[in-house]
Protein backbone atom coordinates (compact mmCIF):
# COMPACT_ATOMS: atom_id res chain seq x y z
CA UNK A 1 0.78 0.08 -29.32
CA UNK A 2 3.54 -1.71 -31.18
CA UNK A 3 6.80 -3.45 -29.53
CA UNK A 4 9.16 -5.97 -31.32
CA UNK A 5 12.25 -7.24 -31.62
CA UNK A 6 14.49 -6.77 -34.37
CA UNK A 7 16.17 -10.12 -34.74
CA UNK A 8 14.03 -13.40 -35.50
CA UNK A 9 13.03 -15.46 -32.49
CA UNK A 10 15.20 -18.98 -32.35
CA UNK A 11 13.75 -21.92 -30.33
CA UNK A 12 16.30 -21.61 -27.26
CA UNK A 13 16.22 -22.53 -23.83
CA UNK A 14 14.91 -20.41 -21.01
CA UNK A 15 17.52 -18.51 -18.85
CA UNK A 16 14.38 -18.27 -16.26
CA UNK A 17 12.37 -20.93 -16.43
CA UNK A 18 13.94 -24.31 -15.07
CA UNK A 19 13.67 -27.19 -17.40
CA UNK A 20 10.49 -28.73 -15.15
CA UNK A 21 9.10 -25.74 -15.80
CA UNK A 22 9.19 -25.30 -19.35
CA UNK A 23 8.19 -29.25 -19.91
CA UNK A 24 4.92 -28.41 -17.44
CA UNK A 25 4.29 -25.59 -20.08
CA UNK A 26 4.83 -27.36 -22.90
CA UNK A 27 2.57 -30.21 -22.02
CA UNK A 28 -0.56 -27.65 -20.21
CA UNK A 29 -2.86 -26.43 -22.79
CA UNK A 30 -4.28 -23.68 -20.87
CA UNK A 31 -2.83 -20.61 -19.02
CA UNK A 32 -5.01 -17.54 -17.16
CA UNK A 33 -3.16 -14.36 -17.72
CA UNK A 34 -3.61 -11.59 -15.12
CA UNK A 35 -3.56 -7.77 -15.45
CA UNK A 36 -5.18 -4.79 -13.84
CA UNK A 37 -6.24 -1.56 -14.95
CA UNK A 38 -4.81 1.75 -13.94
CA UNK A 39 -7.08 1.56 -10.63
CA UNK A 40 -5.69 -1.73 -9.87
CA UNK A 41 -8.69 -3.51 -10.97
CA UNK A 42 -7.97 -7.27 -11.61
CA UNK A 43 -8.81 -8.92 -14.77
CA UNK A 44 -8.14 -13.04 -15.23
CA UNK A 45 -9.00 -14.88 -18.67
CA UNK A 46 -8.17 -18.55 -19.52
CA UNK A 47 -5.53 -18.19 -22.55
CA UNK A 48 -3.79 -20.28 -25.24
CA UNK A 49 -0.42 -19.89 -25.01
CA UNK A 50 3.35 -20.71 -27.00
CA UNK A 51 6.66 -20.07 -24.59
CA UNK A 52 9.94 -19.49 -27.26
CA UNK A 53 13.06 -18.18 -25.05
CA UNK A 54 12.39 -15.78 -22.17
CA UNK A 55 8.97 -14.50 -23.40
CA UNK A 56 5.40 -16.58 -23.37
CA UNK A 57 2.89 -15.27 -26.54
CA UNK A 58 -0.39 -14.99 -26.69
CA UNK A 59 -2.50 -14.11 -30.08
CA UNK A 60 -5.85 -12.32 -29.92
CA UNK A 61 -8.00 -14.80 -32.42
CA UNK A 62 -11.20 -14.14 -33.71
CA UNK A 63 -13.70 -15.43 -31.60
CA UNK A 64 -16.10 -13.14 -31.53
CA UNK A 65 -15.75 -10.18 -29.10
CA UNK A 66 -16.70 -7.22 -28.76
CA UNK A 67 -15.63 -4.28 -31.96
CA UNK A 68 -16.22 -0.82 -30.42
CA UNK A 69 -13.38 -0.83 -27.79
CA UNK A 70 -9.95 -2.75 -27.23
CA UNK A 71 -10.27 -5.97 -25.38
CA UNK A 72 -10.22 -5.16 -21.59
CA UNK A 73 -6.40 -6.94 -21.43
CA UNK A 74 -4.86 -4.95 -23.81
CA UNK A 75 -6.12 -1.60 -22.36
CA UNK A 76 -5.19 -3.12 -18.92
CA UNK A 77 -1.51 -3.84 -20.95
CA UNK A 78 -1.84 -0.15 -21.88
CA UNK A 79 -2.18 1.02 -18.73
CA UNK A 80 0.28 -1.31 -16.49
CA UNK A 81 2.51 -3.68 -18.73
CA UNK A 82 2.88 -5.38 -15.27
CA UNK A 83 1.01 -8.98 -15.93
CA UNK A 84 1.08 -12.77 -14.40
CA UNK A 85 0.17 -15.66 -16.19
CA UNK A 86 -0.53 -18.97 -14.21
CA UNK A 87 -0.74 -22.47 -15.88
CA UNK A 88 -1.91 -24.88 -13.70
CA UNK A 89 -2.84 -28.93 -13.15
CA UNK A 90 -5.72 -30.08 -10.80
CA UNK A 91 -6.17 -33.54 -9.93
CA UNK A 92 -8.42 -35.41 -7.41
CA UNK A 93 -5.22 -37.16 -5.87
CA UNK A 94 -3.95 -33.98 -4.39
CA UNK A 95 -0.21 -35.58 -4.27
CA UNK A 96 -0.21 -34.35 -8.24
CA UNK A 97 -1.16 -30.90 -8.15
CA UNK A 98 1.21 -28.37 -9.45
CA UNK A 99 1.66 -25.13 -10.94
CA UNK A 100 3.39 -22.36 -12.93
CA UNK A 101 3.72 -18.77 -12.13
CA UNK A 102 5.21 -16.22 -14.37
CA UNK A 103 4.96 -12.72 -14.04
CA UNK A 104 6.54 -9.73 -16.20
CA UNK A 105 6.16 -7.00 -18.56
CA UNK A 106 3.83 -7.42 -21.26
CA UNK A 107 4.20 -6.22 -24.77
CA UNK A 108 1.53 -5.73 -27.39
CA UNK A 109 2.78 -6.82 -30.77
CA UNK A 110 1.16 -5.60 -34.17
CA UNK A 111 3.73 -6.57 -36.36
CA UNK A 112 7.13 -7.65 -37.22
CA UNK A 113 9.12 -10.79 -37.04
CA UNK A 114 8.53 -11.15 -33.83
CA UNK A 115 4.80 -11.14 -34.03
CA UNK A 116 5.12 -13.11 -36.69
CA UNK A 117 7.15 -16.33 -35.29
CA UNK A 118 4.86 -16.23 -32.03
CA UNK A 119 1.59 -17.08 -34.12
CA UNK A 120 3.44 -19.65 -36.42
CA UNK A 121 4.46 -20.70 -32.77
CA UNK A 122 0.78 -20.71 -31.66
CA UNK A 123 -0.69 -22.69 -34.89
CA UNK A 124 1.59 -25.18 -34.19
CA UNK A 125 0.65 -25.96 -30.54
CA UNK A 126 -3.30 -25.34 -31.78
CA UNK A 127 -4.75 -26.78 -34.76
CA UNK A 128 -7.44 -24.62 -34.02
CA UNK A 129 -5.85 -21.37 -34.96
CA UNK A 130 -4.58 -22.82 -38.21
CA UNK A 131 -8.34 -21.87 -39.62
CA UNK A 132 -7.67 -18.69 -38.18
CA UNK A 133 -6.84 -15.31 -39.94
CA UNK A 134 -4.07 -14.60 -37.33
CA UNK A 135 -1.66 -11.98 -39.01
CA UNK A 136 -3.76 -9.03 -38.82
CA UNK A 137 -4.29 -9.30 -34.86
CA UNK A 138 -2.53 -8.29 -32.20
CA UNK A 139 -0.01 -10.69 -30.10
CA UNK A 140 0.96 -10.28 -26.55
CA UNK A 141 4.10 -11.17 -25.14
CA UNK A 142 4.87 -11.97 -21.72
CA UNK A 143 8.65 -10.73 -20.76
CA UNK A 144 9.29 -13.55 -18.32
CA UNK A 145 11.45 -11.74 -15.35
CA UNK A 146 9.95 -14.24 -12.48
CA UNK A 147 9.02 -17.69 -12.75
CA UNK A 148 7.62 -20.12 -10.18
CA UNK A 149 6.67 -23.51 -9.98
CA UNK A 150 4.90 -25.83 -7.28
CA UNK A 151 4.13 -29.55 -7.39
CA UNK A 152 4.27 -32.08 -9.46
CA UNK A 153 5.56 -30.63 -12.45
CA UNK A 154 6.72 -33.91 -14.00
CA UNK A 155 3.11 -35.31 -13.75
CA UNK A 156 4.18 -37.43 -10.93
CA UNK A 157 3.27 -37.66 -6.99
CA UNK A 158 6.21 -37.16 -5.37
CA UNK A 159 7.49 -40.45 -3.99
């Protein structure tokens, strides 16, 4: 399953997600993106993630998994593009928790310009995936319609 866009992606400001809320993301290093098979079926796995515009990105890598079959979110994607991711921060002093909801339509990407700007997006944020053969493997992207926030999003208690 291939979706992208036509034009290349430029680093611009949400028209969903509040400025708070894009910082939050832009600091958090880890999301958990949820989808559901065709039964309904929840599935939740921690994910790296890269937000450019209106759409959060998310690259298979090549830890190992398994070969034989898709990865269990991208037949859930399949199935139901409908998909949430949640970035979160915990902290003992409870006056600093916050969070990030966004929910949308996912896309799988195999190729294309688009594809390609969300894992030069993703090497960026992780040095990990620079040692990475990304380009052959699929990217999903989030089409943020909903976004909601919670908390201290600025890292601070509220006074």
């Amino acid at each position: 399953m291939s979706s992208h866009r036509d034009a290349s992606l430029p680093d611009v400001q949400s028209a969903v997600l509040s400025a708070e809320q894009r910082r939050f993301l832009q600091c958090a290093r880890v999301g958990h993106l949820a989808s559901v098979d065709a039964e309904g079926a929840p599935h939740v796995v921690p994910v790296c993630y890269a937000v450019i515009g209106d759409s959060l990105y998310i690259s298979v890598d090549e830890k190992p998994k398994r070969t034989d079959i898709p990865l269990k979110r991208l037949r859930n994607i399949a199935q139901n593009p409908r998909v949430a991711v949640t970035v979160d921060h915990w902290d003992e002093d409870w006056s600093r928790l916050a969070w990030v909801m966004l929910r949308g339509d996912a896309a799988v990407l195999t190729d294309g310009a688009e594809h390609d700007a969300a894992q030069a997006a993703l090497r960026e944020r992780y040095p990990q995936y620079r040692r990475m053969d990304l380009a052959p493997l699929p990217v999903i992207a989030l089409r943020i319609r909903v976004a909601r926030g919670w908390g201290a999003l600025d890292g601070q208690p509220p006074p």
